[in-house]
N, C-alpha and C. Protein backbone atom coordinates (compact mmCIF):
# COMPACT_ATOMS: atom_id res chain seq x y z
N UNK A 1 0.83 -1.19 0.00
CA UNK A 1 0.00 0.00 0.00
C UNK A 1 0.88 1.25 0.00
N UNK A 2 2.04 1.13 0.78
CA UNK A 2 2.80 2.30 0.67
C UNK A 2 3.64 2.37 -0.06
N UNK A 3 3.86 1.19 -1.20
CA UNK A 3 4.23 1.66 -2.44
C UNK A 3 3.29 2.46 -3.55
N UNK A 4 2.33 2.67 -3.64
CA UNK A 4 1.37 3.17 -4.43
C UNK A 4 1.27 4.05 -4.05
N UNK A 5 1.20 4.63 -2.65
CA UNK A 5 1.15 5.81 -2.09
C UNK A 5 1.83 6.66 -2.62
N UNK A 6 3.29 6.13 -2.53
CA UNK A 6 4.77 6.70 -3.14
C UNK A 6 5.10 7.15 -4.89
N UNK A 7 4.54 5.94 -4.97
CA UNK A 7 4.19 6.34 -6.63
C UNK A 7 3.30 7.26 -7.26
N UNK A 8 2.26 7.46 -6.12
CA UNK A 8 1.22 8.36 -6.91
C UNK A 8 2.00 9.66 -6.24
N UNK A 9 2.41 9.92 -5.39
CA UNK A 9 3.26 11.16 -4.98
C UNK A 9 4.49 11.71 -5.94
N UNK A 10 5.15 10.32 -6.17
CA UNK A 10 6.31 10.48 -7.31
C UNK A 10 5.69 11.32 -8.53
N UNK A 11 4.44 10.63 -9.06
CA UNK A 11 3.55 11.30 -10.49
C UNK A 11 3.17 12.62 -10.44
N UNK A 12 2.43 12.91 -9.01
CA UNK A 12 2.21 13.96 -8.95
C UNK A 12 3.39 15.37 -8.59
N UNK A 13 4.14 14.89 -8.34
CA UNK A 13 5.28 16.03 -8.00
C UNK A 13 6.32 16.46 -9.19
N UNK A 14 5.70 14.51 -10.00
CA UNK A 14 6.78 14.83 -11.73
C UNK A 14 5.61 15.55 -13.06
N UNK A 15 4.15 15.72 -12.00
CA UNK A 15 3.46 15.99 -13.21
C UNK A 15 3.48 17.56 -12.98
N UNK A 16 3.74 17.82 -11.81
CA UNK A 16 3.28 19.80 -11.84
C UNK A 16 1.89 19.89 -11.38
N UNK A 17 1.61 21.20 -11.26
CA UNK A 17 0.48 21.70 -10.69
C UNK A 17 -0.81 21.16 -11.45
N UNK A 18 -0.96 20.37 -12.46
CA UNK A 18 -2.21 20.26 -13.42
C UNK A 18 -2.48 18.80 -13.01
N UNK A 19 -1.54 17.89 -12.32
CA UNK A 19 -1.98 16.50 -11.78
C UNK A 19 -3.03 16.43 -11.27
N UNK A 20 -3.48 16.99 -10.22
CA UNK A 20 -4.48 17.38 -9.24
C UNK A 20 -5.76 17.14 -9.40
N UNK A 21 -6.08 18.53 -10.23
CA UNK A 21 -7.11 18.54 -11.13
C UNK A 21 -7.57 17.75 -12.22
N UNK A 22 -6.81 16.71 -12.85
CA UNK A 22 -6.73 15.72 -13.49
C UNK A 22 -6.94 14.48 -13.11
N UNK A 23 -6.37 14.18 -12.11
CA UNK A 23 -7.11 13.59 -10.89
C UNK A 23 -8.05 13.54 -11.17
N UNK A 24 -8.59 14.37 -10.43
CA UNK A 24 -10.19 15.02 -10.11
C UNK A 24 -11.06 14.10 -10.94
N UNK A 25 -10.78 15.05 -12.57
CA UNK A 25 -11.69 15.09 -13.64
C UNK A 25 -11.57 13.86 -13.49
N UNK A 26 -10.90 12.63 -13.95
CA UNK A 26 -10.67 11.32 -13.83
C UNK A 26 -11.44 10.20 -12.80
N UNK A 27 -11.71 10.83 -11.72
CA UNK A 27 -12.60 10.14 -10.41
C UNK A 27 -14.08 10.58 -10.96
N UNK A 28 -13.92 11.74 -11.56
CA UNK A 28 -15.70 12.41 -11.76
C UNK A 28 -16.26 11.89 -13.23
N UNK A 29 -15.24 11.49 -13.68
CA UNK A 29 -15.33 10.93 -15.38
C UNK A 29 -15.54 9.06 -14.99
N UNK A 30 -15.49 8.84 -14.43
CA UNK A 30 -15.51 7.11 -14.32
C UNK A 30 -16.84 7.01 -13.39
N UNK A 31 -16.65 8.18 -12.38
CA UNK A 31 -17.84 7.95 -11.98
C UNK A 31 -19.06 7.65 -12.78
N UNK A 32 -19.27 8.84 -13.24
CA UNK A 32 -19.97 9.26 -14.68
C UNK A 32 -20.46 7.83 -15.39
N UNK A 33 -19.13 7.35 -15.94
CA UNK A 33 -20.08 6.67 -16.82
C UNK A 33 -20.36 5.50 -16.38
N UNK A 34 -19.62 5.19 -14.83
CA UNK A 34 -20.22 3.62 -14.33
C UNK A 34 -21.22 3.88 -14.00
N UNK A 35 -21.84 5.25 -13.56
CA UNK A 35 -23.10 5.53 -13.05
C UNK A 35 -24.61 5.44 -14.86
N UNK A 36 -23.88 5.59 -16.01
CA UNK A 36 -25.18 5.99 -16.72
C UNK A 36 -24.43 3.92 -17.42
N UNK A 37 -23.43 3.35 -17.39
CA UNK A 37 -23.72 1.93 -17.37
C UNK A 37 -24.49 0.96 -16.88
N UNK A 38 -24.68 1.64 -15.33
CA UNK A 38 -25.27 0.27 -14.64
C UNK A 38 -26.83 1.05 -15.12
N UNK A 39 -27.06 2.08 -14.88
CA UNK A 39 -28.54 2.23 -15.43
C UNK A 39 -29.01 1.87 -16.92
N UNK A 40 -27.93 1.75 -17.86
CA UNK A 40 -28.51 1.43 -19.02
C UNK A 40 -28.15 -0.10 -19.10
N UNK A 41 -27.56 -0.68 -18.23
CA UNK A 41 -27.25 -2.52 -18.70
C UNK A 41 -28.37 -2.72 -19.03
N UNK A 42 -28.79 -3.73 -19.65
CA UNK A 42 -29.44 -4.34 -21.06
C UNK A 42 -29.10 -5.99 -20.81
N UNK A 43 -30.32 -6.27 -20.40
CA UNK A 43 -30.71 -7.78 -20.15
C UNK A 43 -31.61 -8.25 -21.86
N UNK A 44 -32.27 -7.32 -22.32
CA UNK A 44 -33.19 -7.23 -23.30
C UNK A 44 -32.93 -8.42 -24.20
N UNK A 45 -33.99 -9.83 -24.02
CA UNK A 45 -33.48 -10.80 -25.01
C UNK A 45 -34.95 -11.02 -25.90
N UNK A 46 -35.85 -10.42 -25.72
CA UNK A 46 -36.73 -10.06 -26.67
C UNK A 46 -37.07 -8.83 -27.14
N UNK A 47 -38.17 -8.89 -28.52
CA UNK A 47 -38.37 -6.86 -28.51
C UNK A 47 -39.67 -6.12 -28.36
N UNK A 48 -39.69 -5.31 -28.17
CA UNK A 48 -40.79 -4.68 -27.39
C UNK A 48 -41.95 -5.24 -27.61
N UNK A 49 -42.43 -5.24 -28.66
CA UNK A 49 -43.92 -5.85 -29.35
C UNK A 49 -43.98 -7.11 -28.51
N UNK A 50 -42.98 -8.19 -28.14
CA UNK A 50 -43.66 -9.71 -27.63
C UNK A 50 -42.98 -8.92 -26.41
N UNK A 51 -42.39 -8.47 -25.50
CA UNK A 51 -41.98 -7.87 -24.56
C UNK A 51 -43.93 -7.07 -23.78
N UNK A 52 -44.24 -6.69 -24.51
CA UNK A 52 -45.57 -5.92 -24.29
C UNK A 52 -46.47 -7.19 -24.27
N UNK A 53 -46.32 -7.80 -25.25
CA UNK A 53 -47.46 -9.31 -24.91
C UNK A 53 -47.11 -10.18 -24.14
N UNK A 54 -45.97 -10.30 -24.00
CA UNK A 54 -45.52 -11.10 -22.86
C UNK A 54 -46.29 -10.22 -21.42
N UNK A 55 -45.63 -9.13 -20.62
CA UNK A 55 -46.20 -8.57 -19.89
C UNK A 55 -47.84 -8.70 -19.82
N UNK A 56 -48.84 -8.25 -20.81
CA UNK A 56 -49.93 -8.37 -20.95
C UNK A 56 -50.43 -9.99 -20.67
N UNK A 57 -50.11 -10.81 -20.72
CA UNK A 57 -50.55 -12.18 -20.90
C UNK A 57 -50.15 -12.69 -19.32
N UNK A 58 -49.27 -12.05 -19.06
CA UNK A 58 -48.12 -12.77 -17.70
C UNK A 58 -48.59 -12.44 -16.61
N UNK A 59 -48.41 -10.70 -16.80
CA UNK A 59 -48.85 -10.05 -15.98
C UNK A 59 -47.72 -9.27 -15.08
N UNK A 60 -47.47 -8.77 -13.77
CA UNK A 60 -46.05 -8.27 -13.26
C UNK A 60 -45.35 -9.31 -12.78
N UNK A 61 -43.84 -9.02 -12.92
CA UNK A 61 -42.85 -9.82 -12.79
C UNK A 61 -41.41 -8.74 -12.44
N UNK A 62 -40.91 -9.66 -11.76
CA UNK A 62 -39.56 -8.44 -11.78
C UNK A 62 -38.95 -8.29 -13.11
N UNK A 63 -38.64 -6.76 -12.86
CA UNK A 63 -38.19 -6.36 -14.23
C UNK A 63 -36.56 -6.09 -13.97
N UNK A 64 -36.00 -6.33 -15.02
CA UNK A 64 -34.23 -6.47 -15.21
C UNK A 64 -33.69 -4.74 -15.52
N UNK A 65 -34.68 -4.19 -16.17
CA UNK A 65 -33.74 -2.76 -16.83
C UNK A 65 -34.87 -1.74 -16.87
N UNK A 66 -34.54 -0.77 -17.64
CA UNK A 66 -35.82 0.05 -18.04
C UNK A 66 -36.62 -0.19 -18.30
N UNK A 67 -36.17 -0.54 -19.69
CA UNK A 67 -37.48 -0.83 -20.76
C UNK A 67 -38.19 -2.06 -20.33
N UNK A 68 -37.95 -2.48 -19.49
CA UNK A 68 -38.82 -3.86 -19.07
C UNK A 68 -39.84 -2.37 -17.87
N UNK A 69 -39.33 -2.02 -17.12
CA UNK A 69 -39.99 -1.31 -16.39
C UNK A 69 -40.89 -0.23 -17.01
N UNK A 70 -40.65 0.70 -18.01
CA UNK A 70 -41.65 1.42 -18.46
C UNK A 70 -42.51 0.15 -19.21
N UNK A 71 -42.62 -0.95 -19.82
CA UNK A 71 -43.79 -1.78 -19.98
C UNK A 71 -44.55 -1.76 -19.34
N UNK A 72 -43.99 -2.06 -17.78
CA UNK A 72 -44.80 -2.59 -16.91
C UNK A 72 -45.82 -1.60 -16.45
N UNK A 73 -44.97 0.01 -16.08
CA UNK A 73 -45.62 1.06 -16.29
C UNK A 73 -46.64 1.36 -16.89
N UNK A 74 -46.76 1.30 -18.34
CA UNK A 74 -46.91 1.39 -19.45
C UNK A 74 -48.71 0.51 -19.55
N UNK A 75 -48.41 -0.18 -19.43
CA UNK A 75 -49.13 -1.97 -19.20
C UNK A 75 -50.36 -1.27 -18.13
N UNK A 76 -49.72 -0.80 -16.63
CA UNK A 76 -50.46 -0.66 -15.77
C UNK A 76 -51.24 0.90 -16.06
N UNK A 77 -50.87 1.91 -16.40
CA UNK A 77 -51.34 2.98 -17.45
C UNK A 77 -52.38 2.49 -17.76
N UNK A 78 -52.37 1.64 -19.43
CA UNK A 78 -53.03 1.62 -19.93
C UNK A 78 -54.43 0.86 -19.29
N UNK A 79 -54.27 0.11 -18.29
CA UNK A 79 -55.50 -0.88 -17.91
C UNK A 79 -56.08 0.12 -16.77
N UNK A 80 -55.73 1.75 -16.32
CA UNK A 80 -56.34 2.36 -15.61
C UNK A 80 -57.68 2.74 -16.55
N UNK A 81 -57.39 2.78 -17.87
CA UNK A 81 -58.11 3.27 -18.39
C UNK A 81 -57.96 4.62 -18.33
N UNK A 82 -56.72 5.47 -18.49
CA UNK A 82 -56.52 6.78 -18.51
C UNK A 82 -57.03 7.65 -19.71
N UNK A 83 -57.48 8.77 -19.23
CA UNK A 83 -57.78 9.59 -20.85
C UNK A 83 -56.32 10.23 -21.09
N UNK A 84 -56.40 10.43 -22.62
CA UNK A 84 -55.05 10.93 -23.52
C UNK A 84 -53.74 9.94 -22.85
N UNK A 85 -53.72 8.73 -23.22
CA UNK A 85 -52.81 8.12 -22.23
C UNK A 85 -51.34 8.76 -22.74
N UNK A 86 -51.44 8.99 -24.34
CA UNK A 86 -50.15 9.88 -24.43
C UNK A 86 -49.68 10.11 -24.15
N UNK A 87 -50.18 11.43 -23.41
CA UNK A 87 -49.60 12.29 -22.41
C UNK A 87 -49.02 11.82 -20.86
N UNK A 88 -50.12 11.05 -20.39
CA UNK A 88 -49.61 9.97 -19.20
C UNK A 88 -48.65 9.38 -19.19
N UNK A 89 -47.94 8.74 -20.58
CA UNK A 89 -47.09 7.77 -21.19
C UNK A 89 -46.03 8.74 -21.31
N UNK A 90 -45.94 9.76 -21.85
CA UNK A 90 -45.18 11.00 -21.95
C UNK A 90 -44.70 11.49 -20.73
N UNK A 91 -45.66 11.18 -19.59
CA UNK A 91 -45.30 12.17 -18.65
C UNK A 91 -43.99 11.06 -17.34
N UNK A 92 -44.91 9.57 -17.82
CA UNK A 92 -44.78 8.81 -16.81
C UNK A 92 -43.20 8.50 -17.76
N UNK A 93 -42.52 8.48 -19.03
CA UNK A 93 -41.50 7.75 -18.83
C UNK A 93 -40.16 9.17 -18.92
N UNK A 94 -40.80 10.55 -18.78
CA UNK A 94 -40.04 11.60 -18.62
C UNK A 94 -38.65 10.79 -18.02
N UNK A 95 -38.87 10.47 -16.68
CA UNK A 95 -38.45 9.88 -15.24
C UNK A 95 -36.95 9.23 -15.90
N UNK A 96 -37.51 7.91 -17.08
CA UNK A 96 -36.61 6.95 -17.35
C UNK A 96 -35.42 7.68 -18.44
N UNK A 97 -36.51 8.45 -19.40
CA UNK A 97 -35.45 9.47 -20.46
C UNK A 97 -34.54 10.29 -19.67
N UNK A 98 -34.59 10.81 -18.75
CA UNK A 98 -33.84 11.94 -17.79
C UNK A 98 -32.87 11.06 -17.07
N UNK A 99 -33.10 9.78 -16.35
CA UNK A 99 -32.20 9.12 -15.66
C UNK A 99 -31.29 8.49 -16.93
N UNK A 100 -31.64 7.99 -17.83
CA UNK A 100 -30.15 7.37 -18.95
C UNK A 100 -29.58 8.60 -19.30
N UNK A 101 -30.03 9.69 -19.09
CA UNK A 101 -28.94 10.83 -19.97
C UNK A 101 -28.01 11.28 -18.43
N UNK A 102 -28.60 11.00 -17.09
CA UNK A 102 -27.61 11.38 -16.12
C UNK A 102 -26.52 11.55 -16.69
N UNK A 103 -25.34 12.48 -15.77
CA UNK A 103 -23.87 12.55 -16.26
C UNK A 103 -23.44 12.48 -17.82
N UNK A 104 -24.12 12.78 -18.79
CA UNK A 104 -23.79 12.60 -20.14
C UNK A 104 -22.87 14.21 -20.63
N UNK A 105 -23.60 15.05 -19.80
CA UNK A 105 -23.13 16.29 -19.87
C UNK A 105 -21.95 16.57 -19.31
N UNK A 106 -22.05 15.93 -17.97
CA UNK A 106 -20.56 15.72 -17.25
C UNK A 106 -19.59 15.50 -17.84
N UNK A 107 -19.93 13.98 -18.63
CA UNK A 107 -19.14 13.37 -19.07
C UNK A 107 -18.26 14.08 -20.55
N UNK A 108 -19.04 14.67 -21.31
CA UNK A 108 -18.63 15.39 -22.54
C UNK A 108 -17.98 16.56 -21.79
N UNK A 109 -18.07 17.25 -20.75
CA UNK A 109 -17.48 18.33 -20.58
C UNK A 109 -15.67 17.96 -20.11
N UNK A 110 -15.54 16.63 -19.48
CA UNK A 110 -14.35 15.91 -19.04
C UNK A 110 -13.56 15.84 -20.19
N UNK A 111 -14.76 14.84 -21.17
CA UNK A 111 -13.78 14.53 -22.03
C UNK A 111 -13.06 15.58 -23.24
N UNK A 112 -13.56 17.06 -22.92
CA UNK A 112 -13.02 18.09 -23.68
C UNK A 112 -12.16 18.74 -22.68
N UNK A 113 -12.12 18.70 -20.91
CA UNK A 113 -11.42 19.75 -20.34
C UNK A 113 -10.01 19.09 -20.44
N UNK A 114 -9.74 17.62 -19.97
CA UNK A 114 -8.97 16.70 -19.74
C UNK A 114 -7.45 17.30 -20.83
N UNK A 115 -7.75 16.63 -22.38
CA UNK A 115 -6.62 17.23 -22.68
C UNK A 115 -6.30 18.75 -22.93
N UNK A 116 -6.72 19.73 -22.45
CA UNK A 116 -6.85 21.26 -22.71
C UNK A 116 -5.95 21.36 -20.98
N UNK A 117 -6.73 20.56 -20.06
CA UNK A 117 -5.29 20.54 -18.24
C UNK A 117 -4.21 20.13 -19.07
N UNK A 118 -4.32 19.08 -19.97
CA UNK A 118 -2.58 18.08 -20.25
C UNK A 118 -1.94 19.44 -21.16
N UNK A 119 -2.45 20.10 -21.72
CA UNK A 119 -2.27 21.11 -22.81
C UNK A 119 -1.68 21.74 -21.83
N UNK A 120 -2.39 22.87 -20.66
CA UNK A 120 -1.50 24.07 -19.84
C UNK A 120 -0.57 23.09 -19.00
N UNK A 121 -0.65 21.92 -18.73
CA UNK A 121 0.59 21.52 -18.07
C UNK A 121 2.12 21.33 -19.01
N UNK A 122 1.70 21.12 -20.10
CA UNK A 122 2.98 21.36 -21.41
C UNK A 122 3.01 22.58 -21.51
N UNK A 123 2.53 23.46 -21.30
CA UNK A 123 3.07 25.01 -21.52
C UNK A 123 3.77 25.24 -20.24
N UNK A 124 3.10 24.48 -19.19
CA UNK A 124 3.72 25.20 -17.57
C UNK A 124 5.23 24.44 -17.59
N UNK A 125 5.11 23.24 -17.99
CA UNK A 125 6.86 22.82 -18.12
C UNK A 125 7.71 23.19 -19.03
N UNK A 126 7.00 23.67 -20.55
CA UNK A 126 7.81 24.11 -21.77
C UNK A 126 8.70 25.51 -20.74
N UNK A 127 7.47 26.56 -19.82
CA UNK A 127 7.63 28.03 -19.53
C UNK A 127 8.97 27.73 -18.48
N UNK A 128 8.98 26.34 -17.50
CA UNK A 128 9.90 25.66 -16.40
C UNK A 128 11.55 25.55 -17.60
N UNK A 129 11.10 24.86 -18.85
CA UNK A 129 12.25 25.15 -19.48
C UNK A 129 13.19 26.16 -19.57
N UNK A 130 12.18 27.17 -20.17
CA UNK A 130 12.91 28.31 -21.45
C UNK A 130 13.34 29.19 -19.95
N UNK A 131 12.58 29.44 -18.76
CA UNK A 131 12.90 29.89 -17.68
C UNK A 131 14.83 29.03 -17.35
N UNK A 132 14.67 27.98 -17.08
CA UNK A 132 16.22 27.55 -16.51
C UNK A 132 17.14 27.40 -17.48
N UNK A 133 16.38 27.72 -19.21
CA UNK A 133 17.84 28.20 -20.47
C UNK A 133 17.88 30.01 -20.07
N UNK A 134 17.22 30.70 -19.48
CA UNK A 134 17.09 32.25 -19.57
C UNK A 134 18.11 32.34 -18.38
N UNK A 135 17.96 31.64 -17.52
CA UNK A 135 18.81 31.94 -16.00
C UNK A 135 19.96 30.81 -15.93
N UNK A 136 20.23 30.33 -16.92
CA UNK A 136 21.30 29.32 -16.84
C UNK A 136 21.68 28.25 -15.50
N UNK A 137 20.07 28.06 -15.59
CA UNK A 137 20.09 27.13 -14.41
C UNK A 137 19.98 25.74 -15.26
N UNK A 138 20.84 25.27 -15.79
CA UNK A 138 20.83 23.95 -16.61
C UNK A 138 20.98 22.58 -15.20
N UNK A 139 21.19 22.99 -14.34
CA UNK A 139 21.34 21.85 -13.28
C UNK A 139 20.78 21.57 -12.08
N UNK A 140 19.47 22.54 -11.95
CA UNK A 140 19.60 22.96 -10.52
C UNK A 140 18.49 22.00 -9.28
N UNK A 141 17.94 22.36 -9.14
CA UNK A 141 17.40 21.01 -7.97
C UNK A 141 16.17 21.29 -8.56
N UNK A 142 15.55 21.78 -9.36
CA UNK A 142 14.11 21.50 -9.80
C UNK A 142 14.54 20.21 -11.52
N UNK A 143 15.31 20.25 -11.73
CA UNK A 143 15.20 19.06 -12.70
C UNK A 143 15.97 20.06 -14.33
N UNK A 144 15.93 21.92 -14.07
CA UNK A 144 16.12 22.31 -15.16
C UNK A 144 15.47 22.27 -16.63
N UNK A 145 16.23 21.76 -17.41
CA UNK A 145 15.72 21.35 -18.74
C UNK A 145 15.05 19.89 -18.86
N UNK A 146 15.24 19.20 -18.41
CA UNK A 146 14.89 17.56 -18.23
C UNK A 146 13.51 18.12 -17.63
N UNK A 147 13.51 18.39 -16.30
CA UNK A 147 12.35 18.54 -15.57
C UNK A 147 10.92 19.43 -16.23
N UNK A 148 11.65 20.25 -17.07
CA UNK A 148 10.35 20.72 -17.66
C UNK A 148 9.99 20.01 -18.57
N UNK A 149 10.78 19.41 -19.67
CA UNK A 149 10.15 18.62 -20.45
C UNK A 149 9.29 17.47 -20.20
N UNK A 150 10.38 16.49 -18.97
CA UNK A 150 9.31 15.65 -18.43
C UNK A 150 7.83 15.96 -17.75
N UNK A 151 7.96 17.30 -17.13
CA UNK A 151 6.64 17.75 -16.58
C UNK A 151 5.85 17.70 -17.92
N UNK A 152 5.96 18.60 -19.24
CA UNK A 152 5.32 18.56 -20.32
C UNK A 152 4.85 17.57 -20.81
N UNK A 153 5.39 16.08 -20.69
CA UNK A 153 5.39 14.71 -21.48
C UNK A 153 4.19 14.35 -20.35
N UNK A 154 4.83 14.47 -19.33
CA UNK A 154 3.64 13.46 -18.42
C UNK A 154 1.85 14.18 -18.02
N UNK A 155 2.15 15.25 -17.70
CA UNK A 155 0.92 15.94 -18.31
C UNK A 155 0.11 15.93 -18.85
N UNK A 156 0.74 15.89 -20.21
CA UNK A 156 0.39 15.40 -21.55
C UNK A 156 -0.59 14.49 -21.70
N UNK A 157 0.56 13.41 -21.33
CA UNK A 157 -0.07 12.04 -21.33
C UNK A 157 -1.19 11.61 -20.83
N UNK A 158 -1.19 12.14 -19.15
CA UNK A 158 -2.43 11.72 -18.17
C UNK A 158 -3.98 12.27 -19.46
N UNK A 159 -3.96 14.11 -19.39
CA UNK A 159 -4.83 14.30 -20.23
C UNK A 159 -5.35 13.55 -21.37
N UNK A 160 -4.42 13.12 -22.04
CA UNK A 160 -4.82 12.17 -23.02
C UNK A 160 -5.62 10.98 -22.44
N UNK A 161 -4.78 10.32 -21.56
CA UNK A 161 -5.29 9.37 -21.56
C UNK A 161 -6.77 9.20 -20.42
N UNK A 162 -6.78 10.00 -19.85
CA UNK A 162 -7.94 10.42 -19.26
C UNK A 162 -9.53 10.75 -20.81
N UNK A 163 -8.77 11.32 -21.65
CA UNK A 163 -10.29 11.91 -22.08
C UNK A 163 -10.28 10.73 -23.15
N UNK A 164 -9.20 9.75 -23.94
CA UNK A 164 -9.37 8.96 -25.12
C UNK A 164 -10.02 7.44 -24.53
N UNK A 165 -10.06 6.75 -23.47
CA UNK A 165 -10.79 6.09 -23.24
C UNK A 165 -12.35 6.36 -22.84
N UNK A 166 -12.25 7.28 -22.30
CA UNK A 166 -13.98 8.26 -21.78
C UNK A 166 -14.54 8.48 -23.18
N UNK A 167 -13.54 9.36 -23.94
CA UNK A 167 -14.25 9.44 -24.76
C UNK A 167 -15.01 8.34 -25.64
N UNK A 168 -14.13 7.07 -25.85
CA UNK A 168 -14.55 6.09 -26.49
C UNK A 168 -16.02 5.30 -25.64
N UNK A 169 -15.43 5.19 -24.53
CA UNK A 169 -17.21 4.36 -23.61
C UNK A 169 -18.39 6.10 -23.78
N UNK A 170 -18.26 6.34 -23.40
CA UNK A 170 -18.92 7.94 -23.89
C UNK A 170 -20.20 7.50 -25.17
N UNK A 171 -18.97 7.60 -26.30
CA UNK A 171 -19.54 6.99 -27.23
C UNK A 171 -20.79 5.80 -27.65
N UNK A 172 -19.90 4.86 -26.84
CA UNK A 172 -20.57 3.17 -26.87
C UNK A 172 -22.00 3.58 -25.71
N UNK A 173 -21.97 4.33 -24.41
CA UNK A 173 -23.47 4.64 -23.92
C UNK A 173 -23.93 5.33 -24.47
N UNK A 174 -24.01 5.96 -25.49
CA UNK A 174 -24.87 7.03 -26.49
C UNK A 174 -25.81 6.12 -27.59
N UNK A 175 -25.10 5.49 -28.19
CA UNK A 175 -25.40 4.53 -28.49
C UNK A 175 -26.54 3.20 -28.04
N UNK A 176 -26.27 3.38 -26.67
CA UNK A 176 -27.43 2.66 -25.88
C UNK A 176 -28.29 3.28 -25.63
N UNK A 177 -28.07 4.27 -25.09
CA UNK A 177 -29.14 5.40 -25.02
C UNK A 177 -30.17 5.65 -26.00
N UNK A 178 -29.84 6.20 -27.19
CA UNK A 178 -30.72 6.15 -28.33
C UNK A 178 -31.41 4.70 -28.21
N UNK A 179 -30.99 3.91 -28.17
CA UNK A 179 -31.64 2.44 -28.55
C UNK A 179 -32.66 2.26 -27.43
N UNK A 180 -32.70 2.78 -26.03
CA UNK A 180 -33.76 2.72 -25.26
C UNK A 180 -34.81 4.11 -25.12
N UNK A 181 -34.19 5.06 -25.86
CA UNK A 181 -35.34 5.92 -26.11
C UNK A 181 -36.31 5.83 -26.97
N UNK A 182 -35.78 4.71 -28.27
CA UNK A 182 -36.38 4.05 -29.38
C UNK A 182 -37.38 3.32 -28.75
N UNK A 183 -36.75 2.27 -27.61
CA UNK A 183 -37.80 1.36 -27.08
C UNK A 183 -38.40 2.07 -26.57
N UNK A 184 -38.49 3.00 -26.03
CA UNK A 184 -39.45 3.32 -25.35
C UNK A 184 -41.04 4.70 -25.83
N UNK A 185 -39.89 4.92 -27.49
CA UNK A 185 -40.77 5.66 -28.45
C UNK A 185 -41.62 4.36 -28.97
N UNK A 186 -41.29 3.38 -28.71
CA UNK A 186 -41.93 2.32 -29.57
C UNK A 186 -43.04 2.07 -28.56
N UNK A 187 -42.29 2.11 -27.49
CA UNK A 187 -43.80 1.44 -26.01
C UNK A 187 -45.02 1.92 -26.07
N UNK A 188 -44.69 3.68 -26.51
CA UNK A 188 -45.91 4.69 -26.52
C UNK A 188 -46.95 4.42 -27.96
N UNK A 189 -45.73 4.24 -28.96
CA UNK A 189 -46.82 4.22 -29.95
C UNK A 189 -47.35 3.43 -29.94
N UNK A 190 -47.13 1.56 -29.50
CA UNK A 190 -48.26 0.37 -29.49
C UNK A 190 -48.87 0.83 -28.08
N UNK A 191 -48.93 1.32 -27.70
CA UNK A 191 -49.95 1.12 -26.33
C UNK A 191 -51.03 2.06 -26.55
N UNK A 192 -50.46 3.00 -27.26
CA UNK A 192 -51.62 4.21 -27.47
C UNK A 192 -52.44 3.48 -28.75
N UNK A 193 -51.67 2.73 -29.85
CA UNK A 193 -52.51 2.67 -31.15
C UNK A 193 -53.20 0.85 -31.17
N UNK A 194 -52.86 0.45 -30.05
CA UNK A 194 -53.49 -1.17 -30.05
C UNK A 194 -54.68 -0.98 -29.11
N UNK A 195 -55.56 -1.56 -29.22
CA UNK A 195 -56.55 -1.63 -28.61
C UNK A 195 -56.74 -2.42 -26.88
């Protein structure tokens, strides 16, 4: 344990003042998207239409994900016999559309600040350079010329690699997302237009 300790101290003292905050973004970026993953996991091994007759015929059952849950919703809606269920249907799966987009905003804002920190931390070590070629400190106990560059490289790097995997899962839940707003554009239109 107190090697990791040491190491993350080593990173942060070789990355400069922009580690920190990179950090940060990094704990708030994973959060992020393990938080809009586990809400969108996808058990879904049938599709909505026998998903809706199934429910209808079965009746309630525990449900695995959303879209099993706005059915059930959906299902119980419709047998109130509500007027304009549309709107009911509209109003009642607001709830589920708003919870899959959680953190999506978060998440796009990470994955643009991330390398723009790795960016001013390469300027703050390039400025650590041209500073110890201006004062002919080529040796001195901050690292000199080495030390700024390495501050620049590692910087760098974290940013990168902070926003190019986010960005990629980012991607892949967007993707899911649409596909359960579909199901669930689909829930409204058979429930409202089947008898």
């Amino acid at each position: 344990m107190n090697e990791y300790f040491l190491m993350f101290k080593a990173l942060f003292e070789a990355g400069g003042v922009v580690i920190p905050p990179l950090f940060l973004c990094a704990l708030l970026l994973w959060y992020g998207l393990g938080y809009r993953y586990w809400m969108m996991k996808q058990s879904k091994s049938m599709t909505v239409r026998n998903m809706l007759r199934n429910y209808q015929e079965n009746g309630v059952k525990p449900t695995k994900n959303i879209v099993e849950q706005a059915v059930q919703q959906g299902i119980a809606l419709k047998k109130k016999g509500v007027k304009n269920l549309r709107r009911h249907l509209d109003a009642a799966f607001y709830d589920y559309e708003r919870e899959i987009g959680k953190f999506s905003v978060l998440v796009r804002i990470i994955v643009v600040i991330t390398p723009l920190l790795g960016l001013l931390g390469t300027v703050i070590g390039m400025i650590e350079t041209f500073d110890s070629l201006g004062s002919m400190s080529l040796f001195t106990q901050s690292g000199g010329i080495a030390g700024g560059i390495s501050q620049a490289l590692i910087s760098t790097q974290i940013g990168l690699s902070v926003a190019i995997p986010g960005l990629f899962i980012h991607s892949v839940l967007n993707i899911k997302q649409q596909q359960i707003e579909r199901d669930l554009a689909q829930i409204k239109e058979l429930l409202c237009t089947t008898p």
